[in-house]
C-alpha atoms as a PDB file:
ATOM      1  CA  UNK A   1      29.391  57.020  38.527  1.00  0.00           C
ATOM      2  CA  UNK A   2      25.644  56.914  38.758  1.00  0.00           C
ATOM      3  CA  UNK A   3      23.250  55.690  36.390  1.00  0.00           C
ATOM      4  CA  UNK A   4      20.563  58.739  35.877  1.00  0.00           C
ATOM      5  CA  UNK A   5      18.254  56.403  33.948  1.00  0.00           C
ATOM      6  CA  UNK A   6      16.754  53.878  36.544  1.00  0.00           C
ATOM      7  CA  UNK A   7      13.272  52.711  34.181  1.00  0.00           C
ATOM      8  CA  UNK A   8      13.509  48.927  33.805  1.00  0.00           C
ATOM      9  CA  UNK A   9      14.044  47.539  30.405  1.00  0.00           C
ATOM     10  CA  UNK A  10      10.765  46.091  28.762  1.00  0.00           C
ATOM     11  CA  UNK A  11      11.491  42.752  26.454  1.00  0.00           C
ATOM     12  CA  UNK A  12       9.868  43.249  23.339  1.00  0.00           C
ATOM     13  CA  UNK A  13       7.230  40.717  22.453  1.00  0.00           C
ATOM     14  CA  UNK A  14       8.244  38.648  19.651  1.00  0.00           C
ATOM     15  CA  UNK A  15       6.097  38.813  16.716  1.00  0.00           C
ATOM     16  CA  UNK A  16       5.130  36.138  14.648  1.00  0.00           C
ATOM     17  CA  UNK A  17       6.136  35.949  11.427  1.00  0.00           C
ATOM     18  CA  UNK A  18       4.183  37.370   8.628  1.00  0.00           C
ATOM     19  CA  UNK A  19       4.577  33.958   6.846  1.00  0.00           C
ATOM     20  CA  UNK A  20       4.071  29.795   7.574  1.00  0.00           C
ATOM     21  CA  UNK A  21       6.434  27.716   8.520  1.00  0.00           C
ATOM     22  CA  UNK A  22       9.308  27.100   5.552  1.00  0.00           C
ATOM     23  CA  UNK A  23       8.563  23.190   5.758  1.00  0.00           C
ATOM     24  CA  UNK A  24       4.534  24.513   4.806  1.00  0.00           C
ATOM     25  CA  UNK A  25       5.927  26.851   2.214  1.00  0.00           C
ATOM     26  CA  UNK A  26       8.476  24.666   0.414  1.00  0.00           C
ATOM     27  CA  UNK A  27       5.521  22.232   0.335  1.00  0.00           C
ATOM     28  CA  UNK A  28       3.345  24.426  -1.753  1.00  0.00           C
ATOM     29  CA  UNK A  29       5.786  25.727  -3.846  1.00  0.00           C
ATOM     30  CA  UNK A  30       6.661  22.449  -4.921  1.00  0.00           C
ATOM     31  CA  UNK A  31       2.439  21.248  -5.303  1.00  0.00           C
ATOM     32  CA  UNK A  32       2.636  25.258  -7.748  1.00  0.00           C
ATOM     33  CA  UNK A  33       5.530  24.282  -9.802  1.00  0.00           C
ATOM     34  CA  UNK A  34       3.837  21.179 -11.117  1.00  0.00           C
ATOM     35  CA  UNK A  35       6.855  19.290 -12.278  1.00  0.00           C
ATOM     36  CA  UNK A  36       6.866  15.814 -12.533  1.00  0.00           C
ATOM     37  CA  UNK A  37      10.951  15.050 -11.413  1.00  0.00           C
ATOM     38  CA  UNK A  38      10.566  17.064  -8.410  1.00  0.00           C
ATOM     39  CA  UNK A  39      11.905  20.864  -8.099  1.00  0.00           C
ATOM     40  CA  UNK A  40      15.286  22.463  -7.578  1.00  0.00           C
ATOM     41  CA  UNK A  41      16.449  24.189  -4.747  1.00  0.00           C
ATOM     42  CA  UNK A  42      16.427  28.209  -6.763  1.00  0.00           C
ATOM     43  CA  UNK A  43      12.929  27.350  -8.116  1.00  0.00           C
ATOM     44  CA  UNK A  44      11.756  26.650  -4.553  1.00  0.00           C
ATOM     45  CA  UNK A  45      13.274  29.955  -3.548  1.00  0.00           C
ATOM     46  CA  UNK A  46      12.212  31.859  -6.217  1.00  0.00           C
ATOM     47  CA  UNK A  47       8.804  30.996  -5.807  1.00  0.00           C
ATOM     48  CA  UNK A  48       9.022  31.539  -2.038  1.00  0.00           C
ATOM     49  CA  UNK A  49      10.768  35.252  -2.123  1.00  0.00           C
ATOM     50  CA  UNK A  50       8.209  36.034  -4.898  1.00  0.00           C
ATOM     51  CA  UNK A  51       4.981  35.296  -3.199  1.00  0.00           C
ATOM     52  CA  UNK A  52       6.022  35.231   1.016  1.00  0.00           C
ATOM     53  CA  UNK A  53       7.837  38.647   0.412  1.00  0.00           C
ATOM     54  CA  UNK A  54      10.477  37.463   2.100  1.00  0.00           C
ATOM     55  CA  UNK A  55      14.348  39.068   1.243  1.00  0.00           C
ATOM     56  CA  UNK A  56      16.513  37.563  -0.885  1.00  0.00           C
ATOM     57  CA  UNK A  57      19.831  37.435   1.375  1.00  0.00           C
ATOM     58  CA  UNK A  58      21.830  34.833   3.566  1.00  0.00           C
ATOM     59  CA  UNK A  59      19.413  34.248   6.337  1.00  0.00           C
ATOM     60  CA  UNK A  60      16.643  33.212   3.993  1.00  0.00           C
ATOM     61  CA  UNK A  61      18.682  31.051   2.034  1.00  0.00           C
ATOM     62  CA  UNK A  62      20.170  29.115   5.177  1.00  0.00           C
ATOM     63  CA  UNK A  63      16.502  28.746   6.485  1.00  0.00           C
ATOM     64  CA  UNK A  64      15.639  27.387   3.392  1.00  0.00           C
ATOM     65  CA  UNK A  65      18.762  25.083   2.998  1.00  0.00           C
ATOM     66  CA  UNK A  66      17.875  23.911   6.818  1.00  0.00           C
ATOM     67  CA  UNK A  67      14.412  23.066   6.312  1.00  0.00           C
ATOM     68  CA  UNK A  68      14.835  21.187   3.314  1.00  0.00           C
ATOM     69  CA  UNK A  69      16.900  18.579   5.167  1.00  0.00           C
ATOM     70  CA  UNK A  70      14.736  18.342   8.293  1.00  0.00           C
ATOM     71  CA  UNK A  71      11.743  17.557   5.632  1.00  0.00           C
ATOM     72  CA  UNK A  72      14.123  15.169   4.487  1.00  0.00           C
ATOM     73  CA  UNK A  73      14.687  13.890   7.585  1.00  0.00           C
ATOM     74  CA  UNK A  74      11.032  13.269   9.013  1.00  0.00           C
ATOM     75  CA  UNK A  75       9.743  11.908   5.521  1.00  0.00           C
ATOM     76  CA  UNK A  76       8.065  14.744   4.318  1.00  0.00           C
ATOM     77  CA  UNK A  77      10.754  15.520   1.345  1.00  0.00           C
ATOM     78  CA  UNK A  78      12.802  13.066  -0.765  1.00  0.00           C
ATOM     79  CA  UNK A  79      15.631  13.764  -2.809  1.00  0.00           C
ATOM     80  CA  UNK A  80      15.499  12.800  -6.768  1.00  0.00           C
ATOM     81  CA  UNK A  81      18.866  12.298  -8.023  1.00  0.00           C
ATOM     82  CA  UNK A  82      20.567  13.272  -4.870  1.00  0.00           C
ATOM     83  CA  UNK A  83      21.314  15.686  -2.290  1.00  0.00           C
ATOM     84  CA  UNK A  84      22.209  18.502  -4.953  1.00  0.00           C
ATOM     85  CA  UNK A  85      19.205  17.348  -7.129  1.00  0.00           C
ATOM     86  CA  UNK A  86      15.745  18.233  -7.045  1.00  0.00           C
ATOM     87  CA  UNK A  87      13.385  17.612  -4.238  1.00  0.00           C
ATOM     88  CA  UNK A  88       9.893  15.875  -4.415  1.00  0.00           C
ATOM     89  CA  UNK A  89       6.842  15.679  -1.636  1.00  0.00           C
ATOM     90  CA  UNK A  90       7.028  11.880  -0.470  1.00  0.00           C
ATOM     91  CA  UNK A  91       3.651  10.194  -1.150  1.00  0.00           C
ATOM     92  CA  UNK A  92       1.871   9.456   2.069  1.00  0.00           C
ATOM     93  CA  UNK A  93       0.399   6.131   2.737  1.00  0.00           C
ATOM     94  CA  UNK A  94      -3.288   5.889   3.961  1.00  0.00           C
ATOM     95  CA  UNK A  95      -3.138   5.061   7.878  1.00  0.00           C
ATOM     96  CA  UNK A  96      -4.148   1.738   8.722  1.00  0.00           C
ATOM     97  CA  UNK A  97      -6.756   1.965  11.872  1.00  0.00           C
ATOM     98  CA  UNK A  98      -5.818  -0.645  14.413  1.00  0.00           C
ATOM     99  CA  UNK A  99      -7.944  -3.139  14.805  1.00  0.00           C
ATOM    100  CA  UNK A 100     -10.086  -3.459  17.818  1.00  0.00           C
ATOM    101  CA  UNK A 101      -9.562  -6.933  19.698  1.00  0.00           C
ATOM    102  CA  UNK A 102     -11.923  -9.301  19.133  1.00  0.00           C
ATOM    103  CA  UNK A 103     -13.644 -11.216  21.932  1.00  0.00           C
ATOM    104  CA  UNK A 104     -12.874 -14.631  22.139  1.00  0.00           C
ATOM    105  CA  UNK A 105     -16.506 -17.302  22.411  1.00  0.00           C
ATOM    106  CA  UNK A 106     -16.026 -20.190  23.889  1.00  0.00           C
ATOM    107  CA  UNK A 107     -16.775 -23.022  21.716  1.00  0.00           C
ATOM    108  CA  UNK A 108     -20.307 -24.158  21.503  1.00  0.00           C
ATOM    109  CA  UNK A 109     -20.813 -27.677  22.226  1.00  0.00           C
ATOM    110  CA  UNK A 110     -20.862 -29.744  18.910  1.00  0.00           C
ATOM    111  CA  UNK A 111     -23.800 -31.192  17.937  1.00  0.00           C
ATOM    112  CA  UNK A 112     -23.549 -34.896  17.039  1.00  0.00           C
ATOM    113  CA  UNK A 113     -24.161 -35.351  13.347  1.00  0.00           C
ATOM    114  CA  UNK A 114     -26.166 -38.335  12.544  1.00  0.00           C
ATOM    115  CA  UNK A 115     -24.327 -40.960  10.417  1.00  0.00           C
ATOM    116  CA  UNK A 116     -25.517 -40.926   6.795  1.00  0.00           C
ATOM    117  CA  UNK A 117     -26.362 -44.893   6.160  1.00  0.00           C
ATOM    118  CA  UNK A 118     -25.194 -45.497   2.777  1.00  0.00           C
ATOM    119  CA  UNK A 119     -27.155 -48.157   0.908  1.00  0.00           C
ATOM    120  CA  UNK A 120     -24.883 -50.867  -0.888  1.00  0.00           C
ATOM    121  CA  UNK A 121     -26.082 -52.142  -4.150  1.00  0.00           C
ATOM    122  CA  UNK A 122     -25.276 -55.679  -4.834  1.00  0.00           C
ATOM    123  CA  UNK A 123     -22.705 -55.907  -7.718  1.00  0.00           C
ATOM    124  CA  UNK A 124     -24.625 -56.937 -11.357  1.00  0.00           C
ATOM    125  CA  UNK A 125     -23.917 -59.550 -13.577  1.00  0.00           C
ATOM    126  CA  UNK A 126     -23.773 -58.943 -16.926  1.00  0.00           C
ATOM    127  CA  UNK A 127     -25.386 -61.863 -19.572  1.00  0.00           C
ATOM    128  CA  UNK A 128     -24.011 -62.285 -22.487  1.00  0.00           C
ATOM    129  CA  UNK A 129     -26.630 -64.269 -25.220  1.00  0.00           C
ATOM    130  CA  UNK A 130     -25.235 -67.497 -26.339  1.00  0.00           C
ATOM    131  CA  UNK A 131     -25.648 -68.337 -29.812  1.00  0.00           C
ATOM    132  CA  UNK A 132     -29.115 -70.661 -30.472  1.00  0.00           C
ATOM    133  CA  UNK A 133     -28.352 -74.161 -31.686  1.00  0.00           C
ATOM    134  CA  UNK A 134     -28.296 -74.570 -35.530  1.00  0.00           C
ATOM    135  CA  UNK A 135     -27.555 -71.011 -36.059  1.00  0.00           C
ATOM    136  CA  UNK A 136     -24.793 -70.240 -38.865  1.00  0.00           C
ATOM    137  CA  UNK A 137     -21.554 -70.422 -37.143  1.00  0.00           C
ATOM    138  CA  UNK A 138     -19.621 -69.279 -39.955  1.00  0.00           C
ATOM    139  CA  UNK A 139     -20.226 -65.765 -39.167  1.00  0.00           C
ATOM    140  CA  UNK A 140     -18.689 -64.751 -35.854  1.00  0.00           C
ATOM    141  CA  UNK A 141     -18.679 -62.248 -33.905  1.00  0.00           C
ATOM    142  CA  UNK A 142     -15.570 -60.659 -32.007  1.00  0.00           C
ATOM    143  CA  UNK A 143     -16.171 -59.674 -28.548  1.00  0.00           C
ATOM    144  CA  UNK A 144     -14.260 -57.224 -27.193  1.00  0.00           C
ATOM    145  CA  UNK A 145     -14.346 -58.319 -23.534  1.00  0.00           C
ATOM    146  CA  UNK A 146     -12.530 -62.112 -24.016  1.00  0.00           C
ATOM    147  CA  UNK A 147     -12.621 -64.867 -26.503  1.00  0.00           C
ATOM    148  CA  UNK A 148     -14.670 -68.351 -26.108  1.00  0.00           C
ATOM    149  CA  UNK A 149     -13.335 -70.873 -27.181  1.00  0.00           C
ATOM    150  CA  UNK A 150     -15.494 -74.052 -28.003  1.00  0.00           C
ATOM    151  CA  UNK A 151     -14.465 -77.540 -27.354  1.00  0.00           C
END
């Protein structure tokens, strides 16, 4: 048997999507929702199908389910209170710039400090007053330093 069509097939060309990726779309959908724990899962959805216009059937669902775990995977999602919980952005630390090498000097030459000269003061005596002959010696005085004793 002969073929009576012979006009060679044309591949359509695939069409993008009328919508972002689901990791971009789960992300704002959990920034809308606004809660504090994180969101579930049918929220997520909900709020997807409602403003992507996307259909509510198995194909969605699975992309959903699939995209979730790869954002869970590269960092992007976290899970609060575990796999079947809800599901928060991660927090993203503020990249560190790496710091340029710095150019090693060579050491100056040190300069030779002149030597302070310290002037020594000669150690002082103190004098203590002796009591004047024929001064009343019944009074005495109590020194707190050491005791004479007279002979």
């Amino acid at each position: 048997m002969a073929k009576t069509s012979s006009a060679p097939r044309t591949k359509k060309a695939a069409s993008l999507p009328a919508h972002p990726k689901y990791e971009d779309m789960i992300r704002d959908a959990i920034v809308a929702l606004k809660d504090r724990k994180g969101s579930s899962r049918q929220a997520i959805k909900k709020y997807i199908i409602s403003s992507y216009k996307l259909p509510d059937n198995s194909i969605t669902n699975n992309r959903l389910r699939i995209a979730i775990n790869k954002g869970v995977e590269k960092g992007l999602f976290a899970f609060y209170n575990g796999p079947s919980g809800t599901i928060k952005l991660v927090k993203k630390e503020p990249e560190t710039k790496p710091k340029a090498e710095k150019k090693i000097k060579k050491a100056a030459p040190k300069k030779t400090a002149k030597k302070a000269v310290k002037k020594t003061k000669k150690p002082t005596t103190k004098t203590t007053k002796r009591a004047k002959p024929g001064a009343k010696k019944g009074v005495a005085r109590k020194s707190s330093t050491r005791k004479r004793t007279t002979s």
